[in-house]
C-alpha atoms as a PDB file:
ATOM      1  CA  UNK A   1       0.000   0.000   0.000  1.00  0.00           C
ATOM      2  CA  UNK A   2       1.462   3.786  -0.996  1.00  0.00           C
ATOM      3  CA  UNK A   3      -0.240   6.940   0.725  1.00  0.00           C
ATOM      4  CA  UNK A   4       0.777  10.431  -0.235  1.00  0.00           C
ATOM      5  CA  UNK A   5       1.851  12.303   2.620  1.00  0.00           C
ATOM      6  CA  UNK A   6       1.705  15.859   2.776  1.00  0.00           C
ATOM      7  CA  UNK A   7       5.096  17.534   3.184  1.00  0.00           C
ATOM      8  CA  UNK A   8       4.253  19.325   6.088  1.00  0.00           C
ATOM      9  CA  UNK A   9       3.230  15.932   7.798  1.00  0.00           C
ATOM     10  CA  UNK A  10       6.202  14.034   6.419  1.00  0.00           C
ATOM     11  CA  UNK A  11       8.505  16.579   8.117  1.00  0.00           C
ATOM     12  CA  UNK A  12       6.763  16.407  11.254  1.00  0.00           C
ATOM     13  CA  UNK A  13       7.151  12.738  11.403  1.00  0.00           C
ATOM     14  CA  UNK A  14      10.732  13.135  10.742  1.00  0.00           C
ATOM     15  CA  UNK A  15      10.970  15.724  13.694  1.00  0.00           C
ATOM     16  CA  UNK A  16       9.688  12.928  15.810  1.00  0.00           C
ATOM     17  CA  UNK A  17      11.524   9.959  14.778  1.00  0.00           C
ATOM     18  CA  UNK A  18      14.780  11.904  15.343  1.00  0.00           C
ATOM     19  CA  UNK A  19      13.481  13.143  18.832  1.00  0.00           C
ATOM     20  CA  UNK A  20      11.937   9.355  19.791  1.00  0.00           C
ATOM     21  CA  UNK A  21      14.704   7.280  17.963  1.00  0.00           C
ATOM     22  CA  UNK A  22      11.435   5.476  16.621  1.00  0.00           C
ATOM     23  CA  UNK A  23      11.932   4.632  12.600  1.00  0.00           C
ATOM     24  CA  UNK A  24       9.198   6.622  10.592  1.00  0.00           C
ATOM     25  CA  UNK A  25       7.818   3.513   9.658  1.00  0.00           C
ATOM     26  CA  UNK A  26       6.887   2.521  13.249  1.00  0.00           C
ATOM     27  CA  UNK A  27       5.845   6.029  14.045  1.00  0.00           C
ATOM     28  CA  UNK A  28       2.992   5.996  11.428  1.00  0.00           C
ATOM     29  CA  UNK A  29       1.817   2.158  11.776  1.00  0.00           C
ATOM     30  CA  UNK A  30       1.582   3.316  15.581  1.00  0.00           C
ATOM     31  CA  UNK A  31      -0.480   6.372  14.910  1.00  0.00           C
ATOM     32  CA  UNK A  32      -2.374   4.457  12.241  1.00  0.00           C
ATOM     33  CA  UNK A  33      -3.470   1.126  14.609  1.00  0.00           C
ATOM     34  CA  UNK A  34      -4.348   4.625  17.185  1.00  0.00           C
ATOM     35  CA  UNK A  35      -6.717   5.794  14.916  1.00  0.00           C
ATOM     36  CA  UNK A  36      -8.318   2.754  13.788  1.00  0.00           C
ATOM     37  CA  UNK A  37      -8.667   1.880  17.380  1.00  0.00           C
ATOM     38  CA  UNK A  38     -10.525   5.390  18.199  1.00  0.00           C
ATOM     39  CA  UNK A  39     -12.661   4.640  14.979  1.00  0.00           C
ATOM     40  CA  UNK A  40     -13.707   1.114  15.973  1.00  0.00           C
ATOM     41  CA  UNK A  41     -14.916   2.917  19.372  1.00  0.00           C
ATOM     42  CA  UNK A  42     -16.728   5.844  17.455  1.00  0.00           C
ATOM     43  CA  UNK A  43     -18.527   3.437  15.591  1.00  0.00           C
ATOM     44  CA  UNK A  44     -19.671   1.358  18.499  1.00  0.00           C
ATOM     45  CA  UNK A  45     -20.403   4.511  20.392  1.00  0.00           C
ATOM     46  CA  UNK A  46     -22.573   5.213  17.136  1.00  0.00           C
ATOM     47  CA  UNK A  47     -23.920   1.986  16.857  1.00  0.00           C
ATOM     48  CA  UNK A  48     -25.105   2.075  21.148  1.00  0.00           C
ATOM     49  CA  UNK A  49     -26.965   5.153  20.342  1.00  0.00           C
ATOM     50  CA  UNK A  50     -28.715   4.130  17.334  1.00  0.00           C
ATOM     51  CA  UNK A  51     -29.808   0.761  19.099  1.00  0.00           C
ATOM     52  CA  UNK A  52     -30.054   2.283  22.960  1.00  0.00           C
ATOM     53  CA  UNK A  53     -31.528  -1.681  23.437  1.00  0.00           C
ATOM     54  CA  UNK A  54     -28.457  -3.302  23.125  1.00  0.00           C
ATOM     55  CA  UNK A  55     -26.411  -1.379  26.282  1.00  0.00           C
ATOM     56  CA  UNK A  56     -25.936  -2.689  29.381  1.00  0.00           C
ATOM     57  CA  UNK A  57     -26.432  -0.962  32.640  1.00  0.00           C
ATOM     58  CA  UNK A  58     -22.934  -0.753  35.262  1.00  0.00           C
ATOM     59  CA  UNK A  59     -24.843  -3.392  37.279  1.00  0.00           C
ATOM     60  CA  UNK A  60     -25.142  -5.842  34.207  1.00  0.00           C
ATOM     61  CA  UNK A  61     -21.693  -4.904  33.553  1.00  0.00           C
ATOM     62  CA  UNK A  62     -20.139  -5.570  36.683  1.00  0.00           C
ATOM     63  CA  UNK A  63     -21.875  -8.995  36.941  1.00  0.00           C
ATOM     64  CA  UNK A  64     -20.472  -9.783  33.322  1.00  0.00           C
ATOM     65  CA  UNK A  65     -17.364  -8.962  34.331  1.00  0.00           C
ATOM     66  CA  UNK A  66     -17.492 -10.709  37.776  1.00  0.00           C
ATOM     67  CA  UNK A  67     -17.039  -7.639  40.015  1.00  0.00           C
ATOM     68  CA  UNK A  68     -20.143  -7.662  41.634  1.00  0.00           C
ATOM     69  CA  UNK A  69     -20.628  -7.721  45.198  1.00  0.00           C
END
């Protein structure tokens, strides 16, 4: 896969990599699994308040995730 970067983003990316020591390559595939990640949640926040039916209330959650008392 090739994506055009704009200058002004390429050479912020470089400023970084020399500052973290990271490669560039690393640096975007990082930022890029970030975003995805924050997507995935917008969509299921999305999704929650299109279908309000399917949530679950803290005290269904806690029981689901064994932390009730």
């Amino acid at each position: 896969m090739a994506v055009q970067i704009p200058a002004e983003i390429e050479s912020r990316i470089d400023a970084l990599a020399d500052r973290t020591g990271e490669s560039r390559d690393d640096l975007v595939r990082e930022a890029l699994l970030a975003y995805l990640e924050d997507m995935d949640d917008v969509a299921i926040a999305r999704e929650h308040l299109i279908h309000p039916d399917n949530t679950l209330s803290l005290q269904e959650m806690k029981k689901n995730l064994g932390l009730d008392d």
